[in-house]
PDB file of N, CA and C in Angstrom:
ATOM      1  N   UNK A   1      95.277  92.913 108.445  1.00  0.00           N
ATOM      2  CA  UNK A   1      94.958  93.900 109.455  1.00  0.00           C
ATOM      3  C   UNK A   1      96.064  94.000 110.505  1.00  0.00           C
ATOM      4  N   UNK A   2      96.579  93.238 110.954  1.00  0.00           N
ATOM      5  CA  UNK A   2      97.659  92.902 111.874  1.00  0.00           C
ATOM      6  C   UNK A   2      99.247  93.698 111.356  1.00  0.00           C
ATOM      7  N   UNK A   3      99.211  93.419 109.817  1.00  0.00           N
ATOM      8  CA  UNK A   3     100.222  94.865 109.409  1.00  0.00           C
ATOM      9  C   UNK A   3     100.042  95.843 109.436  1.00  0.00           C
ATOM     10  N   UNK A   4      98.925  96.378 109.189  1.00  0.00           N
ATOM     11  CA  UNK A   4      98.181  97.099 109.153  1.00  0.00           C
ATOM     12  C   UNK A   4      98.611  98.277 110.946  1.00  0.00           C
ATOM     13  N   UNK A   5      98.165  97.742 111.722  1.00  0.00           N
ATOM     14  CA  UNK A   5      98.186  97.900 113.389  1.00  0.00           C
ATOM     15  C   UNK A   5      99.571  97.786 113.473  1.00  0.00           C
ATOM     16  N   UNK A   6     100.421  97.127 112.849  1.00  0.00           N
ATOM     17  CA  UNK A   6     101.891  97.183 113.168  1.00  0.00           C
ATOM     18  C   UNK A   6     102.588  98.342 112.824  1.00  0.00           C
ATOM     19  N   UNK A   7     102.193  98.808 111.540  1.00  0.00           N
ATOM     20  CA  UNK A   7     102.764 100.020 110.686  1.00  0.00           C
ATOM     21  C   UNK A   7     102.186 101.193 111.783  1.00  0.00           C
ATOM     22  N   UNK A   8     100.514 100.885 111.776  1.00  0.00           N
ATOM     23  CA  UNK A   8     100.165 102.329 112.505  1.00  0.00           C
ATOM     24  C   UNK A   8     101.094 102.247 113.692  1.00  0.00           C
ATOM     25  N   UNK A   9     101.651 101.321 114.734  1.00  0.00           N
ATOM     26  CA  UNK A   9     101.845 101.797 115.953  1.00  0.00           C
ATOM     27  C   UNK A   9     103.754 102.531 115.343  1.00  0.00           C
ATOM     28  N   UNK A  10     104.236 101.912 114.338  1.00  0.00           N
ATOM     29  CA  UNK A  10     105.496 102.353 114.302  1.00  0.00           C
ATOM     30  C   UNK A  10     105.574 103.789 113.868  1.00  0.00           C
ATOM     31  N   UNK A  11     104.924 103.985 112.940  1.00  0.00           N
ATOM     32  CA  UNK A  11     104.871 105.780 112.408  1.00  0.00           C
ATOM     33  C   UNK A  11     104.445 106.523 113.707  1.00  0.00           C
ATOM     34  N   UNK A  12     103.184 106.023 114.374  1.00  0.00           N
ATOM     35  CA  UNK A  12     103.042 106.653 115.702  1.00  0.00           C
ATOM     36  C   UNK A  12     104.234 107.063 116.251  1.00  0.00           C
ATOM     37  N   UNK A  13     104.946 105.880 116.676  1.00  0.00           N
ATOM     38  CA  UNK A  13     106.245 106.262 117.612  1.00  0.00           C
ATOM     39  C   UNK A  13     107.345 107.346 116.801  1.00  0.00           C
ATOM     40  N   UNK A  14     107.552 107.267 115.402  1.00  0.00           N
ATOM     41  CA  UNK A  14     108.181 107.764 114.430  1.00  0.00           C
ATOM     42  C   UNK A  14     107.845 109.296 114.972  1.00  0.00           C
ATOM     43  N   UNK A  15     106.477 109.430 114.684  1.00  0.00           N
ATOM     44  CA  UNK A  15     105.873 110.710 114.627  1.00  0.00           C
ATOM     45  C   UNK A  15     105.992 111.674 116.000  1.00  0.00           C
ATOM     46  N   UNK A  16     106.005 110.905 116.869  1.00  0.00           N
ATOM     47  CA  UNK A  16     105.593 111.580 118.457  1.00  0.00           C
ATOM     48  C   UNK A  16     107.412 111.822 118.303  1.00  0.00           C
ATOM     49  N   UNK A  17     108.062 111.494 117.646  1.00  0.00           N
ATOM     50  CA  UNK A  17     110.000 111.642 118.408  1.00  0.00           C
ATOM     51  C   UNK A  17     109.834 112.656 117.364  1.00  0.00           C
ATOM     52  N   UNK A  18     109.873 113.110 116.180  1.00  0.00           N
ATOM     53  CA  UNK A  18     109.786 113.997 115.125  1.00  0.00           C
ATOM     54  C   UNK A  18     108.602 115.472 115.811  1.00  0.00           C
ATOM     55  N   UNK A  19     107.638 114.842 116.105  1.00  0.00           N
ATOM     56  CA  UNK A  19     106.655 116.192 116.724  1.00  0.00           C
ATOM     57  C   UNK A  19     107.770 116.867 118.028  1.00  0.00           C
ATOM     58  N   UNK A  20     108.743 115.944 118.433  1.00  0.00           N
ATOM     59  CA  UNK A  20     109.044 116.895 120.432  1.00  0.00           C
ATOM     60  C   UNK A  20     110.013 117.643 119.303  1.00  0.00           C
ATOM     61  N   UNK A  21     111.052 116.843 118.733  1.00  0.00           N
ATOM     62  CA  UNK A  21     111.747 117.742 117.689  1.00  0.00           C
ATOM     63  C   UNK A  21     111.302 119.197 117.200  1.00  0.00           C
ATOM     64  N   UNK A  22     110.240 118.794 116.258  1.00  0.00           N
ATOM     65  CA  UNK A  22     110.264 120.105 115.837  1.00  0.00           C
ATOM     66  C   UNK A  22     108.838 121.012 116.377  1.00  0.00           C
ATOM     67  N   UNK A  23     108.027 120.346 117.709  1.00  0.00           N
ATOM     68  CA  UNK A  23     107.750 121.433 118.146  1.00  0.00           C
ATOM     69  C   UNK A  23     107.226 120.794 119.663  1.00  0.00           C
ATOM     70  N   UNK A  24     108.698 121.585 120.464  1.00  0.00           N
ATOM     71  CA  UNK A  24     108.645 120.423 121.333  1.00  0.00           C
ATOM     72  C   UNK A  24     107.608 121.182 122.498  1.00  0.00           C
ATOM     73  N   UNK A  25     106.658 122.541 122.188  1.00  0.00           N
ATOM     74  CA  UNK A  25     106.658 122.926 123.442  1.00  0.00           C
ATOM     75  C   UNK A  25     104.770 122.167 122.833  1.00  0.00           C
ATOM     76  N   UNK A  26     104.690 121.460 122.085  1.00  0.00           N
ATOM     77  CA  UNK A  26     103.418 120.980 121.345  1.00  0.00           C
ATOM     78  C   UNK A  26     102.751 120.447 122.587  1.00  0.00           C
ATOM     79  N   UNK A  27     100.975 120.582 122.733  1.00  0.00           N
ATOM     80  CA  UNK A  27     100.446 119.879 123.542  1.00  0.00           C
ATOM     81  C   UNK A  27     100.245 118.352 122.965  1.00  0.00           C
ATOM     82  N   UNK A  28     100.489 117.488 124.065  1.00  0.00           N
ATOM     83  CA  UNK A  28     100.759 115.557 123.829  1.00  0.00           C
ATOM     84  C   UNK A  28      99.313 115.223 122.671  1.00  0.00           C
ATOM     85  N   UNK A  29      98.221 116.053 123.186  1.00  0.00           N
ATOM     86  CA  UNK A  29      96.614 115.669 122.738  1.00  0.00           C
ATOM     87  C   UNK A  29      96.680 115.842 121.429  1.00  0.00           C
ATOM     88  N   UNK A  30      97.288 117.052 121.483  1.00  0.00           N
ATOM     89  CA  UNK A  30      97.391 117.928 119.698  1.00  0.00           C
ATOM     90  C   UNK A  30      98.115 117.330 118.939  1.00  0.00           C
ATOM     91  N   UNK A  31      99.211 116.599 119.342  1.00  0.00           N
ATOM     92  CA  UNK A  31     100.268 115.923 119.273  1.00  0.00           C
ATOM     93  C   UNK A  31      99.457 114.661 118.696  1.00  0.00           C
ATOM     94  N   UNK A  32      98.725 113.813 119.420  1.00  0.00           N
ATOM     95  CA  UNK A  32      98.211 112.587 119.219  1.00  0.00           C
ATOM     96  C   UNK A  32      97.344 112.377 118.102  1.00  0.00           C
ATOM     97  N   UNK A  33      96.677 114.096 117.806  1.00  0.00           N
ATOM     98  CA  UNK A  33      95.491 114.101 116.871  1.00  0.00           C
ATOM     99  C   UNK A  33      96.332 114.209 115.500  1.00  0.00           C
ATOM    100  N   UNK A  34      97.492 114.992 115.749  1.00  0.00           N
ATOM    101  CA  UNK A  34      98.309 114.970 114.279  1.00  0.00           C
ATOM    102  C   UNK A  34      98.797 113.828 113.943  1.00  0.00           C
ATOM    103  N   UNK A  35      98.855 112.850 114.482  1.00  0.00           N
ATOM    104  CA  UNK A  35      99.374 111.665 114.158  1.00  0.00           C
ATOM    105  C   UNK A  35      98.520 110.797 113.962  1.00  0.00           C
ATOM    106  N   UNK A  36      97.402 111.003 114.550  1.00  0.00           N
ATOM    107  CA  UNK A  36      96.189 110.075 113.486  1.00  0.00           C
ATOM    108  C   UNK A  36      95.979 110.586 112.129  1.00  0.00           C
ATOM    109  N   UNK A  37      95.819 111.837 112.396  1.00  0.00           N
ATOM    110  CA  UNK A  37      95.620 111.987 110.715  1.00  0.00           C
ATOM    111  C   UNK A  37      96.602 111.726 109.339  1.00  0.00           C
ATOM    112  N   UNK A  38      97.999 111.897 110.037  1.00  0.00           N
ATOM    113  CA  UNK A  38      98.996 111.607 109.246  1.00  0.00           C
ATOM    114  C   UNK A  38      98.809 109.962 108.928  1.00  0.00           C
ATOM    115  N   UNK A  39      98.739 109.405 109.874  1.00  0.00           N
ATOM    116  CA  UNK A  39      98.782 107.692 110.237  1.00  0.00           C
ATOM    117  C   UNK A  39      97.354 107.298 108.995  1.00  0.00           C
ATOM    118  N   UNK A  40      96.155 107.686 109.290  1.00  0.00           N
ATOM    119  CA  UNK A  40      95.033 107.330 108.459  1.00  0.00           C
ATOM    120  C   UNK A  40      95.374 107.922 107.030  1.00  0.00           C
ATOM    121  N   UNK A  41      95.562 108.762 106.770  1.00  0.00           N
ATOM    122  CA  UNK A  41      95.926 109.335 105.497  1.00  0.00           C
ATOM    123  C   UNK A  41      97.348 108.591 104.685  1.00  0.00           C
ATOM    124  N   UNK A  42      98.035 108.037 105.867  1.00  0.00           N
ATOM    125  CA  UNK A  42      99.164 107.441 104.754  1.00  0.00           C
ATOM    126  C   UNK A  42      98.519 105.883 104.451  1.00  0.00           C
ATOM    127  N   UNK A  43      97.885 105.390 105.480  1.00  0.00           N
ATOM    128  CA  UNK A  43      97.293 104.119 105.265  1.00  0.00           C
ATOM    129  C   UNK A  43      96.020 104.010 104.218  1.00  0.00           C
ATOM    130  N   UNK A  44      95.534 105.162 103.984  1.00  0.00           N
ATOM    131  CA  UNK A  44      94.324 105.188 103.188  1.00  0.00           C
ATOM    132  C   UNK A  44      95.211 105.376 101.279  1.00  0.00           C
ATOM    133  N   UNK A  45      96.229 105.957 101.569  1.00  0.00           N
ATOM    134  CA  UNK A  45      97.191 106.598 100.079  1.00  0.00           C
ATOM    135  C   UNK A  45      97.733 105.423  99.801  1.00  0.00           C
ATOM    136  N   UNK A  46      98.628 104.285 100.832  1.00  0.00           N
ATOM    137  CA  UNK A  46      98.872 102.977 100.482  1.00  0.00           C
ATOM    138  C   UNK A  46      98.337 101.829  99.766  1.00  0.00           C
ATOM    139  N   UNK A  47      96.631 101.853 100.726  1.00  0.00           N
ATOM    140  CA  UNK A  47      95.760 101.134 100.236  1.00  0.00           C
ATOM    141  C   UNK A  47      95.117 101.327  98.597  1.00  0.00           C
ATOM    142  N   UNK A  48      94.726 102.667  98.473  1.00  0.00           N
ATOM    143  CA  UNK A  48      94.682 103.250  97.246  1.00  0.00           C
ATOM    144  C   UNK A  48      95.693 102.444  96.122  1.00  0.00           C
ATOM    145  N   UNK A  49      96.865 102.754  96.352  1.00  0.00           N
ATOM    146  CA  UNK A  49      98.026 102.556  95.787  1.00  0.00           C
ATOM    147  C   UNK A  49      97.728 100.827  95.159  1.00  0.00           C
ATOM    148  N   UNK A  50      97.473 100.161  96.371  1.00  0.00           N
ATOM    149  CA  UNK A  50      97.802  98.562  95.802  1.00  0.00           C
ATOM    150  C   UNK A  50      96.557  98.299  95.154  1.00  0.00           C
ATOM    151  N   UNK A  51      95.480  98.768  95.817  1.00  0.00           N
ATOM    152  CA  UNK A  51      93.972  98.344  95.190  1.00  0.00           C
ATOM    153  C   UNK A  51      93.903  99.117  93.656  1.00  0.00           C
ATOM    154  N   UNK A  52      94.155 100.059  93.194  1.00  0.00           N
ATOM    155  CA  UNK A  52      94.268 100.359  92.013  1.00  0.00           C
ATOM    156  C   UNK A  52      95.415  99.873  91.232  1.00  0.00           C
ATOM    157  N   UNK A  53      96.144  98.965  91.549  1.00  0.00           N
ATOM    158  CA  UNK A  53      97.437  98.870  90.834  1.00  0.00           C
ATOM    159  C   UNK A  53      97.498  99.632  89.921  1.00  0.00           C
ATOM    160  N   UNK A  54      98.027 101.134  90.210  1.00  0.00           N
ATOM    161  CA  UNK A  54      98.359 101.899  89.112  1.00  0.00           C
ATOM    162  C   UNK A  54      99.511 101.937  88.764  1.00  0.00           C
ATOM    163  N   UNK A  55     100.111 102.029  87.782  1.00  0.00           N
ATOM    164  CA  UNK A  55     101.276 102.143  87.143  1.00  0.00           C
ATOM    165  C   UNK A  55     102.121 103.138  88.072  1.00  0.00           C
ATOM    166  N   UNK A  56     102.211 103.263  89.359  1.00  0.00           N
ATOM    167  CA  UNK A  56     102.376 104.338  90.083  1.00  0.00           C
ATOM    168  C   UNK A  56     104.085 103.720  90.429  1.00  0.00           C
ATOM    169  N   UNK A  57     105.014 104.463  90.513  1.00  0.00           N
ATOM    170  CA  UNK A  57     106.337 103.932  91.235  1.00  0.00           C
ATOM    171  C   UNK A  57     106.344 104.372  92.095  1.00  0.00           C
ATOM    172  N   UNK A  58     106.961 103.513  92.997  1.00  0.00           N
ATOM    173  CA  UNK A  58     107.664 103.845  94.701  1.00  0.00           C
ATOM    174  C   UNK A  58     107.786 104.936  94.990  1.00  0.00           C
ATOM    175  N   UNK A  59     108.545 105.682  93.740  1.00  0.00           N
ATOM    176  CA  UNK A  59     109.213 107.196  94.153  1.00  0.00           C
ATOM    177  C   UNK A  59     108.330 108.139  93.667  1.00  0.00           C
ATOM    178  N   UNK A  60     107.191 107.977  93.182  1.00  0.00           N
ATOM    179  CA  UNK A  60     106.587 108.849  92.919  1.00  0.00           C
ATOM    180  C   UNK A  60     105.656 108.910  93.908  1.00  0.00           C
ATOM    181  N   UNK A  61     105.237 107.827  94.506  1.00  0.00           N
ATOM    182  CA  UNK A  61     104.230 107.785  95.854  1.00  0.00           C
ATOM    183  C   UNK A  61     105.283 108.624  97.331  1.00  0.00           C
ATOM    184  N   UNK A  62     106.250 107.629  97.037  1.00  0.00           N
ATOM    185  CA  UNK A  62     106.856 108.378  98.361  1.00  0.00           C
ATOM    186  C   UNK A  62     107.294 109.966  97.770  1.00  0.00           C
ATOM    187  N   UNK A  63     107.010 110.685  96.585  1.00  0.00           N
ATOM    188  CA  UNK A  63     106.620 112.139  96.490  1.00  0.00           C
ATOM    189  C   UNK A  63     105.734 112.777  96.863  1.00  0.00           C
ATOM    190  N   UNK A  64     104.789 112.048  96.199  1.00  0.00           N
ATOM    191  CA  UNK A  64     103.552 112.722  96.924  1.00  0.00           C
ATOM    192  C   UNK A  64     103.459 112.680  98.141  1.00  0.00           C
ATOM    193  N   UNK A  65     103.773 111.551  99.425  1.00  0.00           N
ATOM    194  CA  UNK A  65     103.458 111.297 100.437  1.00  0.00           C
ATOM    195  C   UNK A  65     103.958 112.472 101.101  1.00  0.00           C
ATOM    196  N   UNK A  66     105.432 112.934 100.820  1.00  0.00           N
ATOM    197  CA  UNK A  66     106.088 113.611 101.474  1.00  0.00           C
ATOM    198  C   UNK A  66     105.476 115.239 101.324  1.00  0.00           C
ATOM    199  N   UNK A  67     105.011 115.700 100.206  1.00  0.00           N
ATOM    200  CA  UNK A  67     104.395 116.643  99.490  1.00  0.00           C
ATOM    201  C   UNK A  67     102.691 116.858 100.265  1.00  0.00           C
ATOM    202  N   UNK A  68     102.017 115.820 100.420  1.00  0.00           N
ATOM    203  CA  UNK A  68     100.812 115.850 101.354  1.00  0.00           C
ATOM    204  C   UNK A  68     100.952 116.337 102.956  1.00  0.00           C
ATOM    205  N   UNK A  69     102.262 115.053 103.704  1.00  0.00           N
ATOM    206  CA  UNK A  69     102.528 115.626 105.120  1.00  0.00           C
ATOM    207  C   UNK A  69     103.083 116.861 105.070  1.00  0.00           C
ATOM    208  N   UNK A  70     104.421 117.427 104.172  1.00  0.00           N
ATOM    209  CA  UNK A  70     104.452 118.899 104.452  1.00  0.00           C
ATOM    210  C   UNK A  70     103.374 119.776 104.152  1.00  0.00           C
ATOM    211  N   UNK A  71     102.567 120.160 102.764  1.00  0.00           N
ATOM    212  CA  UNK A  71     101.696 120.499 102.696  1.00  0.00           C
ATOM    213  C   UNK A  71     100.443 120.748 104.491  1.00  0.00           C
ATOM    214  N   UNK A  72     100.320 119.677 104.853  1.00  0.00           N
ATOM    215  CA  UNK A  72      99.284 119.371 105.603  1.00  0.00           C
ATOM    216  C   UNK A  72      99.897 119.691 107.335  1.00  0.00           C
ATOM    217  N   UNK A  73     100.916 119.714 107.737  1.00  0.00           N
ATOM    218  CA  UNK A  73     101.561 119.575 108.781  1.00  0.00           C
ATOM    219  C   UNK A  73     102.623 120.902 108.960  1.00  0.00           C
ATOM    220  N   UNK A  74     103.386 121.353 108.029  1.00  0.00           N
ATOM    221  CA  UNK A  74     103.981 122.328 107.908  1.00  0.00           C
ATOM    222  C   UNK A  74     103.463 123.437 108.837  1.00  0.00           C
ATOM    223  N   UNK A  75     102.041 124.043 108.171  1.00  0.00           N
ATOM    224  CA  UNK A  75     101.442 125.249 108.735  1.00  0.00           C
ATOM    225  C   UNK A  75     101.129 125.087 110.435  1.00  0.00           C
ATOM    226  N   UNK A  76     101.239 123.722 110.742  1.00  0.00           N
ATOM    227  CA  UNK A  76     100.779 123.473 111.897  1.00  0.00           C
ATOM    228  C   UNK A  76     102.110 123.798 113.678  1.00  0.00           C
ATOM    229  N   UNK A  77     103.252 123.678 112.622  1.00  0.00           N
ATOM    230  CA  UNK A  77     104.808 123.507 113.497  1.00  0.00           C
ATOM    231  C   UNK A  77     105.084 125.323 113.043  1.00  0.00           C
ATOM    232  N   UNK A  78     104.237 125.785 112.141  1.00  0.00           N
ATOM    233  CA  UNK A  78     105.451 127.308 111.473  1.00  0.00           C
ATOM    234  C   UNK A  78     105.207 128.114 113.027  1.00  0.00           C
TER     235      UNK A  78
END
């Protein structure tokens, strides 16, 4: 759990320098709510990942991952 809380607070910070970027006139709240969902959704796709040990590779997860946040986040910055 403690990695867990470590990862979430780093993507947090990741996320909030990437949100002023690309939409910097974004409200902080709206801001905060997109980054939980990104944050729970990559931690829930991880967990998935190890608890099924699927034959899944690195690069195919970090495809999809990237393919979900644009998908999901894109329409939100256009």
């Amino acid at each position: 759990m403690q990695f867990v809380e470590l990862v979430k607070e780093r993507i947090d910070r990741q996320c909030r320098f990437f949100w002023q970027l690309l939409a910097p006139g974004a409200d902080e709240a709206q801001s905060g709510i997109y980054n939980a969902f990104l944050i729970n959704g990559l931690i829930g796709l991880i967990r998935e990942w190890v608890n099924d040990r699927r034959d899944l590779t690195v690069e195919s997860i970090s495809e999809l991952t990237a393919t979900l946040i644009l998908a999901s986040v894109g329409p939100c910055i256009a």
